[in-house]
Protein backbone atom coordinates (compact mmCIF):
# COMPACT_ATOMS: atom_id res chain seq x y z
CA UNK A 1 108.56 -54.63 94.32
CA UNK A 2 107.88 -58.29 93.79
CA UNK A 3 109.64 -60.90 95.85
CA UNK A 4 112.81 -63.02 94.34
CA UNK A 5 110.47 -66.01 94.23
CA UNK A 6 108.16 -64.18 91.83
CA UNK A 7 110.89 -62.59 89.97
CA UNK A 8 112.28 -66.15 89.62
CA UNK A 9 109.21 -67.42 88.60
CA UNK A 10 108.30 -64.60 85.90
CA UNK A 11 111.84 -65.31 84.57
CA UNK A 12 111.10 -68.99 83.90
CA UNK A 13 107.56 -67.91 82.18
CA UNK A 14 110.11 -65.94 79.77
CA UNK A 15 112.32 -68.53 79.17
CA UNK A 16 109.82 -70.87 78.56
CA UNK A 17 108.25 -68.52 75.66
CA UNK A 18 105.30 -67.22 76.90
CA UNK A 19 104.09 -64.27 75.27
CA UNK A 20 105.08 -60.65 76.91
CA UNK A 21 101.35 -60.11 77.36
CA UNK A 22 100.90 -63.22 79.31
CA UNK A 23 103.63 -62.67 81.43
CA UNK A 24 102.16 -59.13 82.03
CA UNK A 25 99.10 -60.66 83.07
CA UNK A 26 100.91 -62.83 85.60
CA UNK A 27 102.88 -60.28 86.78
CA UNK A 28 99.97 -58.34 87.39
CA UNK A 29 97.90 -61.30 89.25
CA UNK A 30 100.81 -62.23 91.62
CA UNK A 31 101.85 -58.60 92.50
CA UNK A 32 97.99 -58.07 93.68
CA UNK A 33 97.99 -61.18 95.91
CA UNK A 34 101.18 -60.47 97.15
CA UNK A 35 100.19 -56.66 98.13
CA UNK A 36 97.03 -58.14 99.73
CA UNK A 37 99.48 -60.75 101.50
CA UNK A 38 101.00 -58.10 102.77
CA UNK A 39 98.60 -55.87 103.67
CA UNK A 40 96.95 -58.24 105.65
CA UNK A 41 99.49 -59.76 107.59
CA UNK A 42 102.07 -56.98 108.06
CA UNK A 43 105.13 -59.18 107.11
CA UNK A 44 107.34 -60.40 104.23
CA UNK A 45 105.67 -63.31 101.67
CA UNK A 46 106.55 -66.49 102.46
CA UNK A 47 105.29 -69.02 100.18
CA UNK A 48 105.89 -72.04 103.06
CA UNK A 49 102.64 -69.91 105.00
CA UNK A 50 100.02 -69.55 102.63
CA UNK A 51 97.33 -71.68 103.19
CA UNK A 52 94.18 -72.14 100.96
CA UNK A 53 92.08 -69.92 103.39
CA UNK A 54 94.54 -66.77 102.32
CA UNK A 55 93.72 -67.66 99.18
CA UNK A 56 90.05 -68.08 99.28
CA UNK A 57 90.43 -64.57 101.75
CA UNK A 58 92.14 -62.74 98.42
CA UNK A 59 89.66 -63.89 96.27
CA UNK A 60 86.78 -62.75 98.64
CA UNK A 61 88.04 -59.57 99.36
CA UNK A 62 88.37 -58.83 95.37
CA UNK A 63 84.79 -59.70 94.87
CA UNK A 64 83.39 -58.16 98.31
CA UNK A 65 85.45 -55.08 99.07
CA UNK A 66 87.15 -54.32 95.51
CA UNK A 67 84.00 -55.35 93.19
CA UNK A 68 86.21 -56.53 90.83
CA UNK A 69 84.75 -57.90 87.85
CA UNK A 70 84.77 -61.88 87.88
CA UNK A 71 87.16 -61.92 85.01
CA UNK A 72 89.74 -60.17 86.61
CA UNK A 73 89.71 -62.01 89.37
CA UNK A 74 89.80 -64.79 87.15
CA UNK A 75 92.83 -63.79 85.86
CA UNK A 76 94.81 -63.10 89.03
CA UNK A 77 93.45 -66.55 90.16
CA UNK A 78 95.11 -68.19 87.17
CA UNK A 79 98.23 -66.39 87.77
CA UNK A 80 98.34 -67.49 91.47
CA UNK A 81 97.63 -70.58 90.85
CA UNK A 82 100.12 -71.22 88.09
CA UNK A 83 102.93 -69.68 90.72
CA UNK A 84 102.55 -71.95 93.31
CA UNK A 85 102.37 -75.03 90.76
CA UNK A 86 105.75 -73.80 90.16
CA UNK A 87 106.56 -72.91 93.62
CA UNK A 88 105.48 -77.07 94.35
CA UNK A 89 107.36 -77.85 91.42
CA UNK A 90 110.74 -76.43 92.96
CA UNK A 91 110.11 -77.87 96.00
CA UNK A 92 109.82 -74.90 97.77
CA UNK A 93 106.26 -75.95 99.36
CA UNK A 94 104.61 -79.96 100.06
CA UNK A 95 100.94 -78.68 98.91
CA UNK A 96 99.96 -75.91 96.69
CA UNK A 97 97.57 -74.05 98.64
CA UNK A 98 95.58 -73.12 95.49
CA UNK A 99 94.89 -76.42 94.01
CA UNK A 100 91.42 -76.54 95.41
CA UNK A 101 90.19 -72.81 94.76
């Protein structure tokens, strides 16, 4: 189940008027890096700890280990990148750790 933040987040995308599709495809991009957060470091997401390196780690292990297709990861790069420019915006975080990736 997706954190509060992301729930939030998704909410606002709604609100907003993105399409149900794009919202899907969000939904779908933040869940995976959150699962991968979580996998990896064995505790609840907190937005405050990512760094880019996490981020640059998710992508890696999607290309490396998964073999997703660049698109995909595409995708779920957009989607992760568009939550923590909304994270920022909130004021939740200082510096979104995907602006650079």
């Amino acid at each position: 189940m997706l954190p509060q933040i992301a729930l939030d987040w998704l909410e606002k995308l709604h609100q907003d008027g993105k399409s149900h599709h794009t919202i899907q495809a969000y939904r779908q991009g933040i869940n995976h890096f959150l699962s991968w957060y979580s996998d990896v470091y064995q505790d609840n997401f907190n937005p405050v700890q990512v760094m880019p390196r996490d981020i640059r780690d998710w992508q890696a292990s999607q290309q490396q280990i998964e073999k997703s297709a660049p698109a995909t990861i595409n995708q779920r790069l957009v989607a992760v990148k568009r939550f923590f420019k909304w994270v920022q915006k909130q004021q939740m975080i200082h510096q979104n750790p995907a602006d650079d990736i």
